[in-house]
Protein backbone atom coordinates (compact mmCIF):
# COMPACT_ATOMS: atom_id res chain seq x y z
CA UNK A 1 -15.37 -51.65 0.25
CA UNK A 2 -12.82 -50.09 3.38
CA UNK A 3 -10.59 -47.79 2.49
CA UNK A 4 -7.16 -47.67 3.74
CA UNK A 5 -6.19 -44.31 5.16
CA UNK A 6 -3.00 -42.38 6.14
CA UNK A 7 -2.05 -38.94 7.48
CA UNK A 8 1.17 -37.79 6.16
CA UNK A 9 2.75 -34.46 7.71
CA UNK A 10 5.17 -32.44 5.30
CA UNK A 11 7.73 -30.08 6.28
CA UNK A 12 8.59 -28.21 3.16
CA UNK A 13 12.00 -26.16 2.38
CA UNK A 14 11.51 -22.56 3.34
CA UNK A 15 10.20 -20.85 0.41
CA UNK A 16 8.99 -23.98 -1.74
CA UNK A 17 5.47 -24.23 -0.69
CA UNK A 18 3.76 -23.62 -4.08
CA UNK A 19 5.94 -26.10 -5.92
CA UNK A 20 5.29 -28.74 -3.30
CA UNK A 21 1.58 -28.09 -3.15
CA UNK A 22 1.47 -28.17 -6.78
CA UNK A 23 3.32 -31.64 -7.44
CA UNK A 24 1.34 -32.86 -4.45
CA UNK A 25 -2.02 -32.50 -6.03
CA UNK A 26 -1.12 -34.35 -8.99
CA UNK A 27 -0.72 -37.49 -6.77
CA UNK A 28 -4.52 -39.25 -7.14
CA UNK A 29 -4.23 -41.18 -3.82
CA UNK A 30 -3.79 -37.61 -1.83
CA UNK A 31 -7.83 -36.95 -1.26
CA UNK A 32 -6.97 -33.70 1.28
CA UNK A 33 -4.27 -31.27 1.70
CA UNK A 34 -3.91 -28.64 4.06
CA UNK A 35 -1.83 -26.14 5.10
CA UNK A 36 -1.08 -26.57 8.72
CA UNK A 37 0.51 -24.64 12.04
CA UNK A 38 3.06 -26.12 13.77
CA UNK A 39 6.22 -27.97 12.93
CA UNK A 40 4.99 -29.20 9.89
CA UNK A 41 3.64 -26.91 6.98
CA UNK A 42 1.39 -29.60 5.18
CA UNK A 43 -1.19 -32.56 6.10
CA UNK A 44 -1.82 -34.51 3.42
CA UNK A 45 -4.82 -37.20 3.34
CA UNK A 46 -4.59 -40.20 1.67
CA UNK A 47 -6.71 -43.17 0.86
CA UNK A 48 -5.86 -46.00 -1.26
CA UNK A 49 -8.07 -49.32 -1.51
CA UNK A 50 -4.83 -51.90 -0.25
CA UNK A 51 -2.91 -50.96 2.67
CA UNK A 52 0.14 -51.52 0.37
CA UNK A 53 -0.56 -49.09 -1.75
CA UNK A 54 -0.21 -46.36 1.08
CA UNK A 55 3.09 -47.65 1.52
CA UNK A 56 3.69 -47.29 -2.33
CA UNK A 57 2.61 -43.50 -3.08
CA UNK A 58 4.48 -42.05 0.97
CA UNK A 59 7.59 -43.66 -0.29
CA UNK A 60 7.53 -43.68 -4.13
CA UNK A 61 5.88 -39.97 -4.83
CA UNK A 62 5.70 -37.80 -1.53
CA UNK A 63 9.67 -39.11 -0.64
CA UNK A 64 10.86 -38.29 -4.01
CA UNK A 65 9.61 -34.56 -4.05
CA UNK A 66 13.14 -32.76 -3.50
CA UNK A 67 11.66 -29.91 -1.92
CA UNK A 68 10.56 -31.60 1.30
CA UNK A 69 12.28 -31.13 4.58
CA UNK A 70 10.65 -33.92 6.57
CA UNK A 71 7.84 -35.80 6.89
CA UNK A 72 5.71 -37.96 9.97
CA UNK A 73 3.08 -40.53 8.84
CA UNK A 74 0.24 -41.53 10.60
CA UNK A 75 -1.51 -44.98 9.60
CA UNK A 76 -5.09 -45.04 9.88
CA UNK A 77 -6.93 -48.14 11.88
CA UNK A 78 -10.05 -47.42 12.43
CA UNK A 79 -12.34 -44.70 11.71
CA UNK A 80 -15.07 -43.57 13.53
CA UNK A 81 -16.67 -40.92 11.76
CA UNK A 82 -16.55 -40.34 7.91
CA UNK A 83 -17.85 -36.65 6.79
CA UNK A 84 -19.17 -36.82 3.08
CA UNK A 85 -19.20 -32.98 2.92
């Protein structure tokens, strides 16, 4: 079965990094997380089996972590290449 991915960019609150990072990887659907240069400070992966459910976890988790500054989602459409490590 397809999975549904999404790239979600976080901007966290200047000196807040380990708390976000910390409440972040408690959140099952986030498979990746990175920390980033650029604008943002984070890039979080996530995959979810409905498409819905991507929707669920950016708004209902990652939204509600206080500490966040901002945050840019990328939707997923296709993939091309999938590395299994």
């Amino acid at each position: 079965m397809n999975k549904y991915t999404a790239f979600v960019l976080i901007k966290v609150k200047v000196g807040k990094l380990p708390e976000v990072v910390k409440e972040l990887l408690t959140i099952e659907e986030i498979k990746e997380l990175y920390m980033v240069t650029g604008p943002f400070d984070l890039l979080a992966i996530l995959e979810a089996d409905k498409y819905d459910e991507l929707g669920e976890v950016i708004v209902d988790k990652i939204h509600n972590i206080k500490e966040l500054d901002d945050t840019q989602t990328l939707m997923s459409f296709k993939t091309y290449r999938y590395f299994l490590g």
